[in-house]
C-alpha atoms as a PDB file:
ATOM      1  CA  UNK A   1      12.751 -24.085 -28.468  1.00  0.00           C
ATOM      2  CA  UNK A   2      11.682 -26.273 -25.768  1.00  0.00           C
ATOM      3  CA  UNK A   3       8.516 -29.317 -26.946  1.00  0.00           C
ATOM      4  CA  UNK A   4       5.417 -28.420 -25.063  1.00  0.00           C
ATOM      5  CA  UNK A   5       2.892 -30.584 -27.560  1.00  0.00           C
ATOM      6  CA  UNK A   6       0.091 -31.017 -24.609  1.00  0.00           C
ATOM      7  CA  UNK A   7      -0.172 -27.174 -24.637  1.00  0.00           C
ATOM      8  CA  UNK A   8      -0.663 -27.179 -20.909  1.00  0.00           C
ATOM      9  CA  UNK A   9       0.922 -25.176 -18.319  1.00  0.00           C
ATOM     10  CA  UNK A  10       1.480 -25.144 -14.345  1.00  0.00           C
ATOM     11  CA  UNK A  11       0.259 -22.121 -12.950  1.00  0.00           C
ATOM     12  CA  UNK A  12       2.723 -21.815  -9.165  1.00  0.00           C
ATOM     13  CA  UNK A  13       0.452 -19.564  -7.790  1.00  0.00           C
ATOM     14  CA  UNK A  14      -2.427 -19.484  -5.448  1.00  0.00           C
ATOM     15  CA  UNK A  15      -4.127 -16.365  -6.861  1.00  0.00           C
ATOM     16  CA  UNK A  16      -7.763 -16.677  -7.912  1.00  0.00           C
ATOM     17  CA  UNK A  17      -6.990 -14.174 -10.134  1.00  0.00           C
ATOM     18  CA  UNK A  18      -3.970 -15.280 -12.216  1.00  0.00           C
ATOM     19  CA  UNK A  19      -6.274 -17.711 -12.947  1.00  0.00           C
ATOM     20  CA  UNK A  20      -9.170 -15.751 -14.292  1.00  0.00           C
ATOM     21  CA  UNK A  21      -6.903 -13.788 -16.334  1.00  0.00           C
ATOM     22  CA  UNK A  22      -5.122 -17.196 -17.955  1.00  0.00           C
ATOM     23  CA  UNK A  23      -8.925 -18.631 -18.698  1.00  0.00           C
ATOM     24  CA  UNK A  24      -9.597 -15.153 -20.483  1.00  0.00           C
ATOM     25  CA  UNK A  25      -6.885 -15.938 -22.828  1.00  0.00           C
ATOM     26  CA  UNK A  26      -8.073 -18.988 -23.156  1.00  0.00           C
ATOM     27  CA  UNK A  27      -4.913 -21.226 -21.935  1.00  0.00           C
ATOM     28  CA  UNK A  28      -4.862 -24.710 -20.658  1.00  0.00           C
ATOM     29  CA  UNK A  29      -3.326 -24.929 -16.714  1.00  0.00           C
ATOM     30  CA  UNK A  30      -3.445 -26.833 -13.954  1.00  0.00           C
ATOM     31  CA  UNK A  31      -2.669 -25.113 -10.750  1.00  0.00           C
ATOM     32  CA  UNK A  32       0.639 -25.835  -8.795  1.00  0.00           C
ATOM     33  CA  UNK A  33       1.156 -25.128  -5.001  1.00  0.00           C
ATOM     34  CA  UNK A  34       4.221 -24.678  -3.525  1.00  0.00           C
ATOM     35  CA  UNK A  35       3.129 -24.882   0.195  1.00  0.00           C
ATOM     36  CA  UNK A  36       0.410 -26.646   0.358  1.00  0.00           C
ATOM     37  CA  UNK A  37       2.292 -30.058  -0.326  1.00  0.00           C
ATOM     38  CA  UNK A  38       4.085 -32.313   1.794  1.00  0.00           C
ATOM     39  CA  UNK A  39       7.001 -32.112  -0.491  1.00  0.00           C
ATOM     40  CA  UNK A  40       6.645 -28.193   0.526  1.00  0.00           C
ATOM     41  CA  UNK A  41       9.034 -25.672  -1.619  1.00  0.00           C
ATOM     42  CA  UNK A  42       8.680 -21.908  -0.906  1.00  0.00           C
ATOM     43  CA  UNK A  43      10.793 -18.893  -2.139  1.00  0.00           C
ATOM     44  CA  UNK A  44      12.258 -16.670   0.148  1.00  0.00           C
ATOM     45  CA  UNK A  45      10.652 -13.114  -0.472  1.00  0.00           C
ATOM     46  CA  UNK A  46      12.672 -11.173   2.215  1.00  0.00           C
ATOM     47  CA  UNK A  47      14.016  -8.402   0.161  1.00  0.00           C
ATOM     48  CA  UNK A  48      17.970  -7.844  -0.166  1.00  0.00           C
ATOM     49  CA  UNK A  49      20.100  -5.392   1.314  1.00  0.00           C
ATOM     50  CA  UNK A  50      20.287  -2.752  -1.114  1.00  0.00           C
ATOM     51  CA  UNK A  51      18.251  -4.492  -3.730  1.00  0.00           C
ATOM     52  CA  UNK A  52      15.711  -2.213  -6.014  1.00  0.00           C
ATOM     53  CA  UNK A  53      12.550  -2.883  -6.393  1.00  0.00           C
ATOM     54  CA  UNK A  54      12.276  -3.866  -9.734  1.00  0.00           C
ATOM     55  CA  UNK A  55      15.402  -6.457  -9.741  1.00  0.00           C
ATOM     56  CA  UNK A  56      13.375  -7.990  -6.658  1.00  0.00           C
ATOM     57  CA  UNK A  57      10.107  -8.931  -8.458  1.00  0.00           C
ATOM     58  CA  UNK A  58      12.297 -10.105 -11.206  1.00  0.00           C
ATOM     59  CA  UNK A  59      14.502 -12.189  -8.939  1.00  0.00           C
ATOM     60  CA  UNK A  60      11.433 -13.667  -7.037  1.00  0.00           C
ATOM     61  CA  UNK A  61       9.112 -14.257  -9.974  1.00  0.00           C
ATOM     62  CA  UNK A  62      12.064 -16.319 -11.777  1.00  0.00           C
ATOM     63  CA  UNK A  63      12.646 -18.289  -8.102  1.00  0.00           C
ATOM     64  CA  UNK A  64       9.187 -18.903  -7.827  1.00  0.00           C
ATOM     65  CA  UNK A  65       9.126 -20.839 -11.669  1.00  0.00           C
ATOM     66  CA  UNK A  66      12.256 -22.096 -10.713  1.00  0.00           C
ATOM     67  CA  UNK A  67      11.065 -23.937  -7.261  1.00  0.00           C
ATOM     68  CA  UNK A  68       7.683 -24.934  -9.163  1.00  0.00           C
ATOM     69  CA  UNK A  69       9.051 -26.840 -11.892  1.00  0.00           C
ATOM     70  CA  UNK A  70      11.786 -28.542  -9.084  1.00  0.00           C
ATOM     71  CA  UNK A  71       8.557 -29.206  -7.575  1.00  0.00           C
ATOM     72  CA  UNK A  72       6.992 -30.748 -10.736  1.00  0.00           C
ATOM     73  CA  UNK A  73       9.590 -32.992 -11.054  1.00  0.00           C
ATOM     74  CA  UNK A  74       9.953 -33.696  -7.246  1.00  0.00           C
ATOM     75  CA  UNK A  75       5.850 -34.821  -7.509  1.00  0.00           C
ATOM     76  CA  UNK A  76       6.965 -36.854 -10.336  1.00  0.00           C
ATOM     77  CA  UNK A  77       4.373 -35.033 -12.443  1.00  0.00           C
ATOM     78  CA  UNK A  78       3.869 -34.721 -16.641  1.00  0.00           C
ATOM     79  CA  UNK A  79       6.353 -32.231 -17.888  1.00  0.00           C
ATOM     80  CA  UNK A  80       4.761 -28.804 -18.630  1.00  0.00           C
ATOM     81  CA  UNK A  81       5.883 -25.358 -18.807  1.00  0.00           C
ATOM     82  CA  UNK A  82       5.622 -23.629 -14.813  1.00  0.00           C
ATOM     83  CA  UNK A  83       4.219 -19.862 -14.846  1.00  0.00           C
ATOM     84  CA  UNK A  84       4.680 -17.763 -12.062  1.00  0.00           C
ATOM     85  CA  UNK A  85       5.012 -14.053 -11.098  1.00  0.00           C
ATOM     86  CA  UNK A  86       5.323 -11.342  -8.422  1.00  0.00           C
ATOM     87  CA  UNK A  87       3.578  -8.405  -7.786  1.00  0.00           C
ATOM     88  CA  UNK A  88       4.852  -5.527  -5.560  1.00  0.00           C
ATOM     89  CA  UNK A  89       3.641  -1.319  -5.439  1.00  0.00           C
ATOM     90  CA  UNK A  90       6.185   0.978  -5.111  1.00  0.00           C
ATOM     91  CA  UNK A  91       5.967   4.219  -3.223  1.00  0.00           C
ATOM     92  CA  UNK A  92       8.820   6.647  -3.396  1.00  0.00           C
ATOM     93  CA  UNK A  93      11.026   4.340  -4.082  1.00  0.00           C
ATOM     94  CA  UNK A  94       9.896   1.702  -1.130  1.00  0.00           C
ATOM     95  CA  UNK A  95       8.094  -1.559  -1.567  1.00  0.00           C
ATOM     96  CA  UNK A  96       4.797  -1.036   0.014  1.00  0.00           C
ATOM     97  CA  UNK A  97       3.667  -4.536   0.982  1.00  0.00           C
ATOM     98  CA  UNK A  98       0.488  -6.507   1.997  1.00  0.00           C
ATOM     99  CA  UNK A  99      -0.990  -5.221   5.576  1.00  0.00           C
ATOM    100  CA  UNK A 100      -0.163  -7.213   8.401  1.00  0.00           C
ATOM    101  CA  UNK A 101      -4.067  -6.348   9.629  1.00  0.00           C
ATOM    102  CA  UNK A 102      -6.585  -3.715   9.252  1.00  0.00           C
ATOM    103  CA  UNK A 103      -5.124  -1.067  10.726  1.00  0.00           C
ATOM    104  CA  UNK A 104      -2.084  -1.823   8.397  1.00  0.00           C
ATOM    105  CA  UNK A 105      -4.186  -1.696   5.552  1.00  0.00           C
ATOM    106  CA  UNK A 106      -5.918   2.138   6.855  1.00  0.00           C
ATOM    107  CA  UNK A 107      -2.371   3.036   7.048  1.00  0.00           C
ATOM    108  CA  UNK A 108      -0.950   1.616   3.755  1.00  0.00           C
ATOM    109  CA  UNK A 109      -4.178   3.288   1.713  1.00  0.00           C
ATOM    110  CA  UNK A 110      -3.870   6.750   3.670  1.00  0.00           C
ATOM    111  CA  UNK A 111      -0.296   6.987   2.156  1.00  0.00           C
ATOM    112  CA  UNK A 112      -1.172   5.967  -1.424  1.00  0.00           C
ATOM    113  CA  UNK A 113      -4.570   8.523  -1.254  1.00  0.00           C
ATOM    114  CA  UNK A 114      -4.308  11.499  -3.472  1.00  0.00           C
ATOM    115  CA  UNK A 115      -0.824  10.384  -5.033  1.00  0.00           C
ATOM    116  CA  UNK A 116       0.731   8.145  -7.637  1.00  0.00           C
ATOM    117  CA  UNK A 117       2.627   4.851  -7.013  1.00  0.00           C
ATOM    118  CA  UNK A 118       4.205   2.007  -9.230  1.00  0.00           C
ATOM    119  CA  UNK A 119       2.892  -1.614  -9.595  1.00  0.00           C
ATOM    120  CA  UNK A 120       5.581  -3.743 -10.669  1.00  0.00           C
ATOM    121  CA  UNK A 121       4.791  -7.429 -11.569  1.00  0.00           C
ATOM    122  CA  UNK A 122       7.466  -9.621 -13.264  1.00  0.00           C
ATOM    123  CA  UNK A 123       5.730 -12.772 -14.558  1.00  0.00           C
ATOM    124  CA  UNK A 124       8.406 -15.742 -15.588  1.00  0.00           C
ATOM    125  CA  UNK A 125       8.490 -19.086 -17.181  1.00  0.00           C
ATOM    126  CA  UNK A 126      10.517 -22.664 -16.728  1.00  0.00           C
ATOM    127  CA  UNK A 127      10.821 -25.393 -18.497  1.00  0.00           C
ATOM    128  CA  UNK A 128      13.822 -27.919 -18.460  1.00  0.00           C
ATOM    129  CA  UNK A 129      16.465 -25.717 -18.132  1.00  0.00           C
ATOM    130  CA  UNK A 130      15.537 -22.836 -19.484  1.00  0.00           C
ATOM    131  CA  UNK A 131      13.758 -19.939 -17.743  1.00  0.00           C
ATOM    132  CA  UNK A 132      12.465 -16.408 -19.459  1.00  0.00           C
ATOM    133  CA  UNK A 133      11.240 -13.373 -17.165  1.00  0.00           C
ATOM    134  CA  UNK A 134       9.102 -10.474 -18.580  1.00  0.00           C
ATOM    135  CA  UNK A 135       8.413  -6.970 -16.967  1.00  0.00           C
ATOM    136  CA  UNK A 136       4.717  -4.850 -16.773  1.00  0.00           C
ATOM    137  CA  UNK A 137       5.330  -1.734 -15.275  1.00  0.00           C
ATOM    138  CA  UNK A 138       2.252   0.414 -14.200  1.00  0.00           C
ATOM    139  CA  UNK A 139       1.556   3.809 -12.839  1.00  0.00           C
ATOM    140  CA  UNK A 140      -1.700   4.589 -10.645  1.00  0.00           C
ATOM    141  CA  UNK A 141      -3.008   7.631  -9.270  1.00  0.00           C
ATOM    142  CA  UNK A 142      -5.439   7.234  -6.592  1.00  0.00           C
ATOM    143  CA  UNK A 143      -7.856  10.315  -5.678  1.00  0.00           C
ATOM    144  CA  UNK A 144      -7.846  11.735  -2.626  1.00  0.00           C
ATOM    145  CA  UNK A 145      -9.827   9.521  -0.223  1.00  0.00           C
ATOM    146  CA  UNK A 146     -11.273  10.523   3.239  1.00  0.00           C
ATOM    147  CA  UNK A 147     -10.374   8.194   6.320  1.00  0.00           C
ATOM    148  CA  UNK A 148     -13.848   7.368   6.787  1.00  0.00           C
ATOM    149  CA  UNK A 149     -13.810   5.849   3.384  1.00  0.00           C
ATOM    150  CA  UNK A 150     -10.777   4.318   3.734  1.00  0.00           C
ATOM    151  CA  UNK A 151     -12.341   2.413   6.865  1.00  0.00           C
ATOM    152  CA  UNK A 152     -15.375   1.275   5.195  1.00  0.00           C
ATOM    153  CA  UNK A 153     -13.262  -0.252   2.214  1.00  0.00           C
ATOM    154  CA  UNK A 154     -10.634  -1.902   4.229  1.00  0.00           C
ATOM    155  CA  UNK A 155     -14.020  -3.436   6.999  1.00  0.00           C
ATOM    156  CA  UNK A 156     -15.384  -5.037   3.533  1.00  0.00           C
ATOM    157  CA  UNK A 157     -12.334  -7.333   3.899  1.00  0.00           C
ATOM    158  CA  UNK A 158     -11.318  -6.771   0.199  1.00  0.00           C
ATOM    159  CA  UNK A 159      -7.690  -5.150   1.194  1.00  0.00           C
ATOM    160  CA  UNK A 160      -6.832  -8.840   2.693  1.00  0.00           C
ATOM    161  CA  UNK A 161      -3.801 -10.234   1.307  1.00  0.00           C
ATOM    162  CA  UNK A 162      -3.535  -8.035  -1.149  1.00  0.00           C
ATOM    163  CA  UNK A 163      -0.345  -5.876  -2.213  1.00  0.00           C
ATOM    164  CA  UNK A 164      -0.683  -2.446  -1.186  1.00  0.00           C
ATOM    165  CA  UNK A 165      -3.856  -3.086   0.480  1.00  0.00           C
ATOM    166  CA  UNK A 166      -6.501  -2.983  -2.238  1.00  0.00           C
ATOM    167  CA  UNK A 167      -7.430  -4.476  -5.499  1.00  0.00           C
ATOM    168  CA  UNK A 168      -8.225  -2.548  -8.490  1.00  0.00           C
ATOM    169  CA  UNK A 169     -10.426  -5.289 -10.017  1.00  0.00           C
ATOM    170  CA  UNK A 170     -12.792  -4.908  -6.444  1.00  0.00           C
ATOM    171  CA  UNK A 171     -14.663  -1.765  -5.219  1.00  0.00           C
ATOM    172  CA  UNK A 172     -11.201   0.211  -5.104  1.00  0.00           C
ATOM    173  CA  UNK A 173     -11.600   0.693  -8.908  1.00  0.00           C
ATOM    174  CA  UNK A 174     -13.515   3.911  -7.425  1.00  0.00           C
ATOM    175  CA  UNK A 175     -10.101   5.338  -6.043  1.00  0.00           C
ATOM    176  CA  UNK A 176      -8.408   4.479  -9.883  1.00  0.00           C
ATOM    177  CA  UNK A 177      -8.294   8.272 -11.277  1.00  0.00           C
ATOM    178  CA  UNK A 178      -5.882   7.441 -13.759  1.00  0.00           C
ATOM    179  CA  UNK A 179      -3.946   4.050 -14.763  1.00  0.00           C
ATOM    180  CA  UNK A 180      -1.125   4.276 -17.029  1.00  0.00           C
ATOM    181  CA  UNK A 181       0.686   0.761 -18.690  1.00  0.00           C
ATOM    182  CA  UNK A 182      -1.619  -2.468 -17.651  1.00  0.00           C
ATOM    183  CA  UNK A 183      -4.757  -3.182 -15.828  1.00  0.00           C
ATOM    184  CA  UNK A 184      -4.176  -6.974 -16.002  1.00  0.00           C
ATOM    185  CA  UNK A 185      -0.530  -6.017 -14.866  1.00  0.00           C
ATOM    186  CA  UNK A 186      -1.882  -3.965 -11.568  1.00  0.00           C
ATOM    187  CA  UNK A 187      -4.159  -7.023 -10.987  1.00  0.00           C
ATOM    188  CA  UNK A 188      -1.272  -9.047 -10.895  1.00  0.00           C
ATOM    189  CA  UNK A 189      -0.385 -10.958 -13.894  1.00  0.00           C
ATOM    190  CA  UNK A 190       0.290  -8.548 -17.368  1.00  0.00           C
ATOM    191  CA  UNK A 191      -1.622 -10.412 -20.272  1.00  0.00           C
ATOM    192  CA  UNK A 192       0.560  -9.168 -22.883  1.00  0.00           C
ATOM    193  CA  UNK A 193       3.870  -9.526 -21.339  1.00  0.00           C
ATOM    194  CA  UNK A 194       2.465 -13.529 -20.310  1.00  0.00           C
ATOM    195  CA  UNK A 195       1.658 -14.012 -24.080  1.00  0.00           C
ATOM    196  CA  UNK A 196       4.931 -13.149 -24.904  1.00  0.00           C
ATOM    197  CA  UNK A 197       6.759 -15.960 -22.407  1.00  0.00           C
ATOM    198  CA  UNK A 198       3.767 -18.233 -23.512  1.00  0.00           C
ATOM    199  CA  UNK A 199       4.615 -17.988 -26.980  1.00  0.00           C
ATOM    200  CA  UNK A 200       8.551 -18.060 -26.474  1.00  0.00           C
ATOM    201  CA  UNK A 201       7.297 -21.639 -25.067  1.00  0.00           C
ATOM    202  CA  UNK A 202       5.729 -22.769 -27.752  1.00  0.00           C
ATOM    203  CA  UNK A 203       2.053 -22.748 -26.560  1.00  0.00           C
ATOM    204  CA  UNK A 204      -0.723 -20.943 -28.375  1.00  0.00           C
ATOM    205  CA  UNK A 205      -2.570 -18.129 -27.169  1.00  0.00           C
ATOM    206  CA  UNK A 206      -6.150 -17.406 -28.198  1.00  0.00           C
END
């Protein structure tokens, strides 16, 4: 087992809530951006070919730990552990992206009203040369919402940027009418699968 004694972690994501959800386990990171850097590393996320959806979360949450830690050392930063993860929602078999705009987003929610879809996020960790990747799989149903609602949740801005064009921790919690496998998962980083890498790593949890 890799030597993590300072019990710190880089966190290569941007996401204000993978960070909330690593404070509520209580664990010690420092956040790590890939693009916002001179020395700018980014992942590729253009799917492949024929590639299914799960091995492509998997594939892009190890590349993203991969690049960070590169990154780490390219900085010439301490030595710590590099989290990251991917997050996609799955719709008959299709990745079902973040909206280009709003209309995008009307679209996007108008296909996932009144039916079930997957949320997939594969969360992975790197350190020296050794890299683990964990994967939450979620199913939510969504009730069958009216286009007027759909309009006045995607003009209160909160389907921005976000992967199937809401966010279950917002006001589209209303929409939730059943969640099987993990909230923290569908938000976009699985607590209990992240516990698991953490602790393969040597750092403590809670």
């Amino acid at each position: 087992m890799a030597n993590n004694p300072h019990q710190t972690i880089y966190l290569a994501s941007a996401s204000p809530r993978r960070r909330e959800l690593l404070k509520q386990i209580g664990v010690r990171f420092e956040v790590l951006l890939l693009r916002n850097h001179p020395s700018r590393m980014d992942v590729d996320e253009t799917p492949h070919g024929d590639e299914n959806p799960r091995d492509y979360v998997l594939r892009l949450a190890r590349a993203k730990a991969e690049v960070g830690s590169m990154a780490s050392r390219a900085r010439h930063l301490p030595a710590y552990p590099v989290l990251a993860a991917d997050t996609s929602v799955i719709l008959d078999g299709q990745i079902i992206g973040k909206p280009a705009d709003r209309v995008d987003a009307e679209s996007l929610l108008a296909r996932l009203a009144g039916r079930s879809h997957e949320v997939l996020t594969a969360v992975a960790m790197s350190f020296e040369e050794r890299v683990e990747v964990e994967l939450s799989v979620s199913t939510v149903e969504f009730m069958p919402i009216d286009a007027r609602r759909i309009r006045q949740y995607v003009a209160s801005g909160e389907s921005h940027d976000k992967a199937g064009a809401y966010a279950i921790q917002g006001r589209a919690a209303a929409f939730v009418s059943r969640l099987e496998g993990s909230y923290s998962g569908v938000m976009g980083l699985p607590l209990f699968e992240t516990t698991q890498l953490l602790q393969k790593f040597g750092i403590e949890v809670l």
